[in-house]
Protein backbone atom coordinates (compact mmCIF):
# COMPACT_ATOMS: atom_id res chain seq x y z
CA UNK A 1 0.00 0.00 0.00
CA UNK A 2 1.51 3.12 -1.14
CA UNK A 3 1.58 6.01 1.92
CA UNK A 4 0.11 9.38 1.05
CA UNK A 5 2.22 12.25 1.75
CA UNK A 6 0.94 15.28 3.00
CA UNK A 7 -0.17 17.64 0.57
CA UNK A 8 -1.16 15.73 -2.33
CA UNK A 9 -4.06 15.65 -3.89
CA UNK A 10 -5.95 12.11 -3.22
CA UNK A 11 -7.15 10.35 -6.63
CA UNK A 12 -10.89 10.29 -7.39
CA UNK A 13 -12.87 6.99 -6.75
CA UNK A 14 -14.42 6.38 -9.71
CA UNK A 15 -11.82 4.36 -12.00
CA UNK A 16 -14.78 3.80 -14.92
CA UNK A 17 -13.11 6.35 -16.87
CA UNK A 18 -9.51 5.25 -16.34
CA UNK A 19 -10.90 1.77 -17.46
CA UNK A 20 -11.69 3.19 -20.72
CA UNK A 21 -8.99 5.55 -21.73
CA UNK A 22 -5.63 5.01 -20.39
CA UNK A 23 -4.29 7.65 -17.80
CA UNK A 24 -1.87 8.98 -19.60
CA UNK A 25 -3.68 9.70 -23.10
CA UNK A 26 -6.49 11.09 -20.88
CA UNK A 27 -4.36 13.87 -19.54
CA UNK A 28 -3.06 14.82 -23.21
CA UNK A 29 -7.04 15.25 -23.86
CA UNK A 30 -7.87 17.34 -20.68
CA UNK A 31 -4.83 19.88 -21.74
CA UNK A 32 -5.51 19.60 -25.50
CA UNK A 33 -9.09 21.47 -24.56
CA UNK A 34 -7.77 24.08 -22.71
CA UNK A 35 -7.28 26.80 -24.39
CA UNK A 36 -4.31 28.73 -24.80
CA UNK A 37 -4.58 32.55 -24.08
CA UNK A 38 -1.30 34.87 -24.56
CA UNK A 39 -0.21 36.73 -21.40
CA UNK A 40 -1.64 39.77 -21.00
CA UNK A 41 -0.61 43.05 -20.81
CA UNK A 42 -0.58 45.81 -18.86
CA UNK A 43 -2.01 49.40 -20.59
CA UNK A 44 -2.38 51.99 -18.18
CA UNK A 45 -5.38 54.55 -18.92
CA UNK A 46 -5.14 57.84 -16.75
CA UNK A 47 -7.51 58.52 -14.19
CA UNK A 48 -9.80 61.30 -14.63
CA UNK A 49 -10.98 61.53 -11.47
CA UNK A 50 -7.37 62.00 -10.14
CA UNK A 51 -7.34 64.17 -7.68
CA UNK A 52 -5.46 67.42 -9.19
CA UNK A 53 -4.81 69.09 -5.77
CA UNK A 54 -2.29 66.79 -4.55
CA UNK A 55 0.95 68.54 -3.19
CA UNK A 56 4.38 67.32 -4.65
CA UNK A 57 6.95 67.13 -2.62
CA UNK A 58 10.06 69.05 -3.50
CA UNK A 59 12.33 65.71 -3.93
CA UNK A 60 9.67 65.09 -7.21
CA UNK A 61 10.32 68.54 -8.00
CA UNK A 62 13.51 70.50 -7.51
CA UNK A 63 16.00 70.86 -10.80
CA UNK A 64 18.82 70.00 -11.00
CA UNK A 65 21.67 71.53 -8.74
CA UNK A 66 24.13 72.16 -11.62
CA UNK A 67 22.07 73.65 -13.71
CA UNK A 68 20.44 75.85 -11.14
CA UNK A 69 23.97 77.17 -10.65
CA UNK A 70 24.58 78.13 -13.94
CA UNK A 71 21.51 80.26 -13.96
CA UNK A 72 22.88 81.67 -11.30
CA UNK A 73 26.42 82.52 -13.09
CA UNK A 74 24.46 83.31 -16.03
CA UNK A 75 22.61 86.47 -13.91
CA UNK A 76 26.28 87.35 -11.99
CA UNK A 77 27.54 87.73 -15.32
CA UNK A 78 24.94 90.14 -16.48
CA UNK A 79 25.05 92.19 -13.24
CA UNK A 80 28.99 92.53 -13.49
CA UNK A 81 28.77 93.39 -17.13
CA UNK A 82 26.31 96.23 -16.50
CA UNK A 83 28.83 97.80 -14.00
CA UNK A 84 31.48 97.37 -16.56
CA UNK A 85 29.47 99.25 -19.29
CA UNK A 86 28.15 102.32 -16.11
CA UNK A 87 31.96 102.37 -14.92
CA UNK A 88 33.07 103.30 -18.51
CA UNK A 89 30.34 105.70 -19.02
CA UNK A 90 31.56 107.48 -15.83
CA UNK A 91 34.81 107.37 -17.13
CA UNK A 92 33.88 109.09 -20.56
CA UNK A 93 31.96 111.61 -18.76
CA UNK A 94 33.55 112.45 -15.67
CA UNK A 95 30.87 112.07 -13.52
CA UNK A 96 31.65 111.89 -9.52
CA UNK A 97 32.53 108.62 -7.94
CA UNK A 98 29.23 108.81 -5.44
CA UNK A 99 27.75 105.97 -7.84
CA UNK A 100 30.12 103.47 -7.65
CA UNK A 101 28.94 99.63 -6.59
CA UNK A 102 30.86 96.99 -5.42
CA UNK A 103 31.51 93.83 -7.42
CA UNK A 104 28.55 91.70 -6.42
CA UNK A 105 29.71 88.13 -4.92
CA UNK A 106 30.16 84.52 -6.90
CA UNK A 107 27.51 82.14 -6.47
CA UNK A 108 28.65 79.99 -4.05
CA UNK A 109 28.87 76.22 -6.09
CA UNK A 110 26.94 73.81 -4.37
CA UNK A 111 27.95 70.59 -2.71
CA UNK A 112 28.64 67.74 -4.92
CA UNK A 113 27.50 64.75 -2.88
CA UNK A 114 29.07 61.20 -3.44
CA UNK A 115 26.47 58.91 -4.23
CA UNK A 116 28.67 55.44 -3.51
CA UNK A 117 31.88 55.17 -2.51
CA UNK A 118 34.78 53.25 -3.97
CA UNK A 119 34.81 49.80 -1.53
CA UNK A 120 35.70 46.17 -2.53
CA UNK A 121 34.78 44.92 -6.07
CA UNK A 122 31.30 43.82 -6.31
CA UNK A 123 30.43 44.54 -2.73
CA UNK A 124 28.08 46.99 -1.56
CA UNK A 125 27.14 47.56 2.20
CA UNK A 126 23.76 47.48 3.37
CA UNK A 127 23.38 50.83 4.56
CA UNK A 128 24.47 52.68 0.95
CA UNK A 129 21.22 51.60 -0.44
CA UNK A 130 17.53 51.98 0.90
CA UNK A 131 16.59 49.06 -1.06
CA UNK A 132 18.93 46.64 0.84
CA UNK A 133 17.41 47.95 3.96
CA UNK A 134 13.97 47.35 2.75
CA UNK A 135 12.67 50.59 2.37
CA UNK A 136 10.00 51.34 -0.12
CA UNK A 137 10.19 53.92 -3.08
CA UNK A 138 6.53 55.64 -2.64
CA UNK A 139 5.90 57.89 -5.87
CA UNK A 140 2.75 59.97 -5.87
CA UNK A 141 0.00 59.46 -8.48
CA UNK A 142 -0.15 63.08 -10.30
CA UNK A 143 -2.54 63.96 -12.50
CA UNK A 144 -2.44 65.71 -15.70
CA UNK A 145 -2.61 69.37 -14.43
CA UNK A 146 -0.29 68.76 -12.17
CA UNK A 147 2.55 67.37 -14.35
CA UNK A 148 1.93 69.71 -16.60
CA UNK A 149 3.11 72.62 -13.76
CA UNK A 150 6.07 70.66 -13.37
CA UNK A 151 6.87 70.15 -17.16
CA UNK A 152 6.20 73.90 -17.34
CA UNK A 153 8.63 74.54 -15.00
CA UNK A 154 11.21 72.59 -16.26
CA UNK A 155 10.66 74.29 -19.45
CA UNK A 156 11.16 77.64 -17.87
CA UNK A 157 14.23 76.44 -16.11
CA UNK A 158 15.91 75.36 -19.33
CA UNK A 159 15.31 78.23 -21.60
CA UNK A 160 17.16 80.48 -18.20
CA UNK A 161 19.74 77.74 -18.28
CA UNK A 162 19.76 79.00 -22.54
CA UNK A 163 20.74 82.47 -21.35
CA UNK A 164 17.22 84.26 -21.84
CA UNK A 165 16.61 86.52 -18.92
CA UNK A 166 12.79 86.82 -20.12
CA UNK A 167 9.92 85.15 -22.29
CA UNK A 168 6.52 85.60 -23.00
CA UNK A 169 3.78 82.78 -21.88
CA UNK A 170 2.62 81.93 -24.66
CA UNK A 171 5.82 81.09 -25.90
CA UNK A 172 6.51 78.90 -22.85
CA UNK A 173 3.31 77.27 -23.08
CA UNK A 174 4.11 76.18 -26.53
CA UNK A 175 7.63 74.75 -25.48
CA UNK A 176 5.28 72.71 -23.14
CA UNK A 177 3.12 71.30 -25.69
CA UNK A 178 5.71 70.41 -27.29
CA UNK A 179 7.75 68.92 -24.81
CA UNK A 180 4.60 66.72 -23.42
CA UNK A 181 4.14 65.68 -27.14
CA UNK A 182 7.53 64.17 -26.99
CA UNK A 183 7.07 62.54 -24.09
CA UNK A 184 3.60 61.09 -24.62
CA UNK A 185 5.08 59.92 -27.66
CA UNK A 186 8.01 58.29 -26.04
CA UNK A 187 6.18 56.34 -22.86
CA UNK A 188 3.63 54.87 -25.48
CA UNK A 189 6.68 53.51 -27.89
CA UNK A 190 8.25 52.54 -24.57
CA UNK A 191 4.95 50.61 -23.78
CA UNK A 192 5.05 48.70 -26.70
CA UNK A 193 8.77 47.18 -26.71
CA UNK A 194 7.95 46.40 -23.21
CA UNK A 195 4.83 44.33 -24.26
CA UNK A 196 6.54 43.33 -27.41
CA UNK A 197 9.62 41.87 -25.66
CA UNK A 198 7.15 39.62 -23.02
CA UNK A 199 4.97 38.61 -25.94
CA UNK A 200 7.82 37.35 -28.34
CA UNK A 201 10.94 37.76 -26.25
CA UNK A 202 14.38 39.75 -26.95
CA UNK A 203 14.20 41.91 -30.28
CA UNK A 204 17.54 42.56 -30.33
CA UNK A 205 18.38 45.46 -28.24
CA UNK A 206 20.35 45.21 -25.11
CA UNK A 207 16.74 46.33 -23.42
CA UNK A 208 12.92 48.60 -24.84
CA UNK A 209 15.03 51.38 -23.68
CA UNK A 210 17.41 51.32 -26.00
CA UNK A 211 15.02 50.49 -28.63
CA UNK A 212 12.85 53.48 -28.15
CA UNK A 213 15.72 55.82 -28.48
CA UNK A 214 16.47 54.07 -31.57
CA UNK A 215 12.84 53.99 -32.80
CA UNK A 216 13.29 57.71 -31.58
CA UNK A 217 15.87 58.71 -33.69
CA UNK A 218 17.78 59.92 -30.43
CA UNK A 219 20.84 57.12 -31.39
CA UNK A 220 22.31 55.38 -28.09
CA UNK A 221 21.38 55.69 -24.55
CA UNK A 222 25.18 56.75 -23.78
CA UNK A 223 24.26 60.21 -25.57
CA UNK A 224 22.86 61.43 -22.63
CA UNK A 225 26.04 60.85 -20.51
CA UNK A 226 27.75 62.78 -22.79
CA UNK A 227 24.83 65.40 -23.32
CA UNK A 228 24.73 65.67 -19.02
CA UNK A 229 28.81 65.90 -19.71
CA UNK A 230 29.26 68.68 -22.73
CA UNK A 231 25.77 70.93 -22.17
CA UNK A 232 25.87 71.07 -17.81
CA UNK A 233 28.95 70.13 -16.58
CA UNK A 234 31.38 71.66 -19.28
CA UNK A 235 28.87 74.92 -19.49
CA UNK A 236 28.42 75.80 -15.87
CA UNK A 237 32.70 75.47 -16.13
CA UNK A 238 32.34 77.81 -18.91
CA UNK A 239 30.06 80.31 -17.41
CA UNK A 240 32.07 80.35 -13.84
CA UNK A 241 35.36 81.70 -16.00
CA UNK A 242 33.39 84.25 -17.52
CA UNK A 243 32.06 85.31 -14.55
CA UNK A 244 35.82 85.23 -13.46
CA UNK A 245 37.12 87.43 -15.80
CA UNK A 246 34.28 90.13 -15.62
CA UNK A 247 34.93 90.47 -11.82
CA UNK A 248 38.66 91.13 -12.25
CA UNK A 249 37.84 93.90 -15.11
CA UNK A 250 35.36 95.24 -12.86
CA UNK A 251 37.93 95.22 -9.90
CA UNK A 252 41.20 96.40 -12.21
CA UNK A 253 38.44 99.67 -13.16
CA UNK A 254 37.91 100.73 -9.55
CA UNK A 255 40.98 102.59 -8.86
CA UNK A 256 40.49 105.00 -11.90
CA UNK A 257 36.33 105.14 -10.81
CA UNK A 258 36.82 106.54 -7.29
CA UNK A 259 39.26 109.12 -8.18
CA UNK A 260 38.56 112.65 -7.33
CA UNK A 261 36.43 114.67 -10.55
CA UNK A 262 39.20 117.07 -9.96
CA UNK A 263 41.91 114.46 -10.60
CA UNK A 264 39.59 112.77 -13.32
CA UNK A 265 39.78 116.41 -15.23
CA UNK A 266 43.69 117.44 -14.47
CA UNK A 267 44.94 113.83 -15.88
CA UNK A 268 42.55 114.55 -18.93
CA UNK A 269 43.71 117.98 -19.67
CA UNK A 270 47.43 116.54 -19.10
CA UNK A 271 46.59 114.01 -21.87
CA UNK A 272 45.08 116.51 -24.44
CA UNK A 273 48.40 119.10 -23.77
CA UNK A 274 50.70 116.15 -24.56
CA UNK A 275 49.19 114.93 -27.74
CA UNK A 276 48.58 119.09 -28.81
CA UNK A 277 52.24 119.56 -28.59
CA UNK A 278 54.17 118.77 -31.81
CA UNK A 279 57.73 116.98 -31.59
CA UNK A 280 60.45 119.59 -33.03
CA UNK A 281 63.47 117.65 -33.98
CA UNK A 282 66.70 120.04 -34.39
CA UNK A 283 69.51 119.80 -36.38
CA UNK A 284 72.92 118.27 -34.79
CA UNK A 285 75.88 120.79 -35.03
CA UNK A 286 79.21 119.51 -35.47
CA UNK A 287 82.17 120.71 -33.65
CA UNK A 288 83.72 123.04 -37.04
CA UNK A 289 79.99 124.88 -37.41
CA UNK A 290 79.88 128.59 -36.75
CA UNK A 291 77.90 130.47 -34.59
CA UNK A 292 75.61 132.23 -37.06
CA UNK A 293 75.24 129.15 -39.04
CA UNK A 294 73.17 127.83 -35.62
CA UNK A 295 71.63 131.22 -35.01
CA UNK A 296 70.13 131.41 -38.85
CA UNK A 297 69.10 127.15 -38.44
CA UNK A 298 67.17 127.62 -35.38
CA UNK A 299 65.50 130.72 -36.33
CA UNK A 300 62.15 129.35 -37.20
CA UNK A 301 62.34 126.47 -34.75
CA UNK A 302 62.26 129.88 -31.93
CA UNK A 303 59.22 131.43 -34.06
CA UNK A 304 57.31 128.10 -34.12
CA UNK A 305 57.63 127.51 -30.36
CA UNK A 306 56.70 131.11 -29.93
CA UNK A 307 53.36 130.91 -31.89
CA UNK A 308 52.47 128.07 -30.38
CA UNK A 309 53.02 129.50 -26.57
CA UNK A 310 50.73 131.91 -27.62
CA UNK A 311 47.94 129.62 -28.68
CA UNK A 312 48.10 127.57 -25.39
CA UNK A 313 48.17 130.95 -23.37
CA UNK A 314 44.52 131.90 -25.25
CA UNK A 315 43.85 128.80 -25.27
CA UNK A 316 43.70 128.12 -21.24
CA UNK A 317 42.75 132.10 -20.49
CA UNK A 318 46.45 133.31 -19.10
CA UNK A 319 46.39 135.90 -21.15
């Protein structure tokens, strides 16, 4: 007698049917008539009775650090131009030093945090990651209004990050439609490799990622490491020499700024004297020339420099 183990599933009673068919073609029959349905898949529909109130938090929010710091050197370097373009201006017109600003600060950089540090190969410590530790990534459900606030933003953010100080609305709505377009566009191809990859397996592509950017016409996934690399990193490096270089013209224009008006309009008449004067070269005597040979030579040399006393004495009123 055969011992039942614990678990199984006891065989009917009734052997008529096993008596008829053998047991074996009887299960090809029983899976023969089941039928075969494909695995189905998942296609999200948005919820229109989201709730569009819903606060996001600023972690789902906030831009990104570097780029929010070249905005910020982008601005500096306007300011510091401006004073550039009034110090000259006071230069030109001699106006009193009462004006003059100080050289606004740098935007202090912010603090590049190290995500994971450099430990044994292929060991990680449980602490590094919240997902060792068992802690759940909770996302909020947004709704369409309110993604579109945050795409809006983000648009607004990246034509500053451009270098315009100033936009109309409309304009930046339209950047948004666009931008959403893209992205609507890009989820629902995304969707599709996804489904397309459970429903016949690998197409080819290391993953539906990289086939969407493909599909996309965006080439490789790697071109956004070395978009992140050339467009942030390399222009917010860019932007903080400029802003360099404006702050020591600025600075190296201060000394002649807060002079005296007085000083301002002595060095310029000093200037215009020096380039009125003409250079009078005289002849070089030689040791065998007479006296009245030098007299007659310099004889309208002593008539030019006497005409020209005169017109600096009328010029300047000491006559």
């Amino acid at each position: 007698m055969e011992s039942q183990l614990w678990g199984e599933i006891p065989e009917p009673r009734n052997t008529e049917w096993d008596k008829v068919v053998p047991k074996e073609i009887g299960k090809l029959v029983i899976l023969s008539a089941i039928k075969m349905e494909p695995p189905k898949v998942k296609q999200p529909q948005p919820d229109e009775h989201a709730d569009n109130n819903i606060t996001v938090g600023p972690e789902h929010s906030t831009m990104e650090q570097n780029v929010l710091y070249t905005i910020k050197l982008i601005q500096h370097a306007r300011q510091v131009d401006d004073l550039i373009r009034v110090s000259n201006s006071m230069i030109q017109d001699e106006e009193p030093s009462v004006e003059v600003k100080e050289c606004p600060p740098m935007p202090q950089a912010p603090t590049q945090e190290i995500k994971q540090e450099e430990t044994f190969p292929s060991y990680k410590s449980r602490e590094e990651s919240p997902f060792t530790l068992g802690e759940p990534i909770v996302l909020p459900e947004l709704g369409r209004e309110v993604t579109k606030e945050i795409l809006y933003k983000s648009v607004s953010t990246l034509c500053a990050h451009a270098g315009y100080d100033s936009g109309m609305q409309s304009s930046l709505q339209v950047l948004t439609d666009v931008a959403e377009d893209f992205f609507k566009k890009f989820t629902r191809l995304l969707r599709y490799a996804v489904d397309r990859e459970d429903l016949y397996g690998n197409s080819g592509f290391p993953d539906a990622m990289e086939r969407v950017f493909h599909e996309m016409g965006l080439g490789s996934v790697t071109r956004l490491h070395d978009f992140y690399q050339s467009r942030v990193l390399q222009y917010r490096d860019q932007c903080q020499e400029k802003c360099q270089k404006l702050v020591q013209q600025y600075e190296a224009l201060l000394p002649t700024i807060k002079r005296e008006p007085d000083e301002l309009v002595r060095f310029k008449t000093e200037m215009e004297s020096e380039e009125d004067i003409p250079e009078i070269h005289f002849p070089a005597m030689a040791d065998g020339d007479c006296v009245d040979e030098l007299q007659s030579s310099l004889e309208p040399g002593f008539q030019m420099l006497h005409s020209l006393e005169q017109e600096v004495a009328i010029k300047y009123g000491t006559v």
